[in-house]
Protein backbone atom coordinates (compact mmCIF):
# COMPACT_ATOMS: atom_id res chain seq x y z
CA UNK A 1 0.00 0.00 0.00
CA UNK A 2 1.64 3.32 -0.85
CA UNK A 3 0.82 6.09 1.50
CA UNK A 4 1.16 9.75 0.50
CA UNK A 5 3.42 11.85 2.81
CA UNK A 6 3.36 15.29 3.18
CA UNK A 7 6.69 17.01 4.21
CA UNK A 8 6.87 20.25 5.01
CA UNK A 9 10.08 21.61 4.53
CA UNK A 10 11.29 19.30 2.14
CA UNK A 11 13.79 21.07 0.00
CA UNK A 12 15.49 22.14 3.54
CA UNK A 13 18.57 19.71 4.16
CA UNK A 14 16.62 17.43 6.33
CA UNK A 15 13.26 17.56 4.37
CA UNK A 16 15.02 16.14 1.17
CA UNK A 17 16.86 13.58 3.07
CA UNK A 18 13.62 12.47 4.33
CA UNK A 19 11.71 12.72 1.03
CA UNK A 20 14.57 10.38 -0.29
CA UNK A 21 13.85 7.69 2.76
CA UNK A 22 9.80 7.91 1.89
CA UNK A 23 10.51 7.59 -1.73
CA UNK A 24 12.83 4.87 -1.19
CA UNK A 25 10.34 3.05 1.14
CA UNK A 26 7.81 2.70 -1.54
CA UNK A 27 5.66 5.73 -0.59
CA UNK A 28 4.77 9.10 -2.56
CA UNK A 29 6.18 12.53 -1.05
CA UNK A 30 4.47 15.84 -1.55
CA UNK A 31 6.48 18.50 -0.67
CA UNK A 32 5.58 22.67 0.32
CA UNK A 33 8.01 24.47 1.33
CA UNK A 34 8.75 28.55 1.17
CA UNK A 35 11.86 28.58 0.42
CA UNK A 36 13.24 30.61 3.39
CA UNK A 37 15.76 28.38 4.07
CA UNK A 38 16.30 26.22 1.13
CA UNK A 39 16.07 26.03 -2.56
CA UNK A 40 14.08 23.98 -5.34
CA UNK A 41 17.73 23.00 -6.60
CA UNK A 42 17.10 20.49 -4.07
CA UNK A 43 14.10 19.02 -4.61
CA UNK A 44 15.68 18.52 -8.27
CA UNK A 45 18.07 16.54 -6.40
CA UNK A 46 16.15 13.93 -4.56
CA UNK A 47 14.13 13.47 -8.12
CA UNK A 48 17.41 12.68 -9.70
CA UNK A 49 18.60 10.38 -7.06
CA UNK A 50 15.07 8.65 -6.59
CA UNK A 51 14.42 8.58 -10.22
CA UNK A 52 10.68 9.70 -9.27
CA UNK A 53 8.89 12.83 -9.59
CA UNK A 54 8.05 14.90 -6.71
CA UNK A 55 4.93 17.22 -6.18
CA UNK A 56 6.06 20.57 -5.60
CA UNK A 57 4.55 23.81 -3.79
CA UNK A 58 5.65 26.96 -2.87
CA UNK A 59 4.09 27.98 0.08
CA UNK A 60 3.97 29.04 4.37
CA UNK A 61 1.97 26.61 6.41
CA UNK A 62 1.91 29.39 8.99
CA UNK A 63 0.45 31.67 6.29
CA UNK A 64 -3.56 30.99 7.42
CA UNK A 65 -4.48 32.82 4.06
């Protein structure tokens, strides 16, 4: 059964580590992230070592809007 995981954070350095692990487990990551502390360089990254694509969205959880 493949279970969809949302990580927040997941072009940060330990968000795309982790996105690798779920990917590699079998299961589908979906990543948001704003980008204050990252880059989408990275989320290139774990696509290219995974071989899988990864849904991608720019946003702040803490933004209630």
């Amino acid at each position: 059964m493949n279970s969809r995981v949302l990580v927040t954070g997941g072009a940060g350095y330990i968000g795309s580590h982790t996105c690798v692990e779920v990917l590699s487990a079998g299961h589908n990551a979906i990543i948001v992230d704003n980008f204050s502390n990252s880059c989408p360089e990275a989320v290139a990254r774990v696509e290219e070592i995974t071989g899988k694509k990864v849904p991608l969205y720019e946003a702040d959880v803490c933004d209630k809007e």
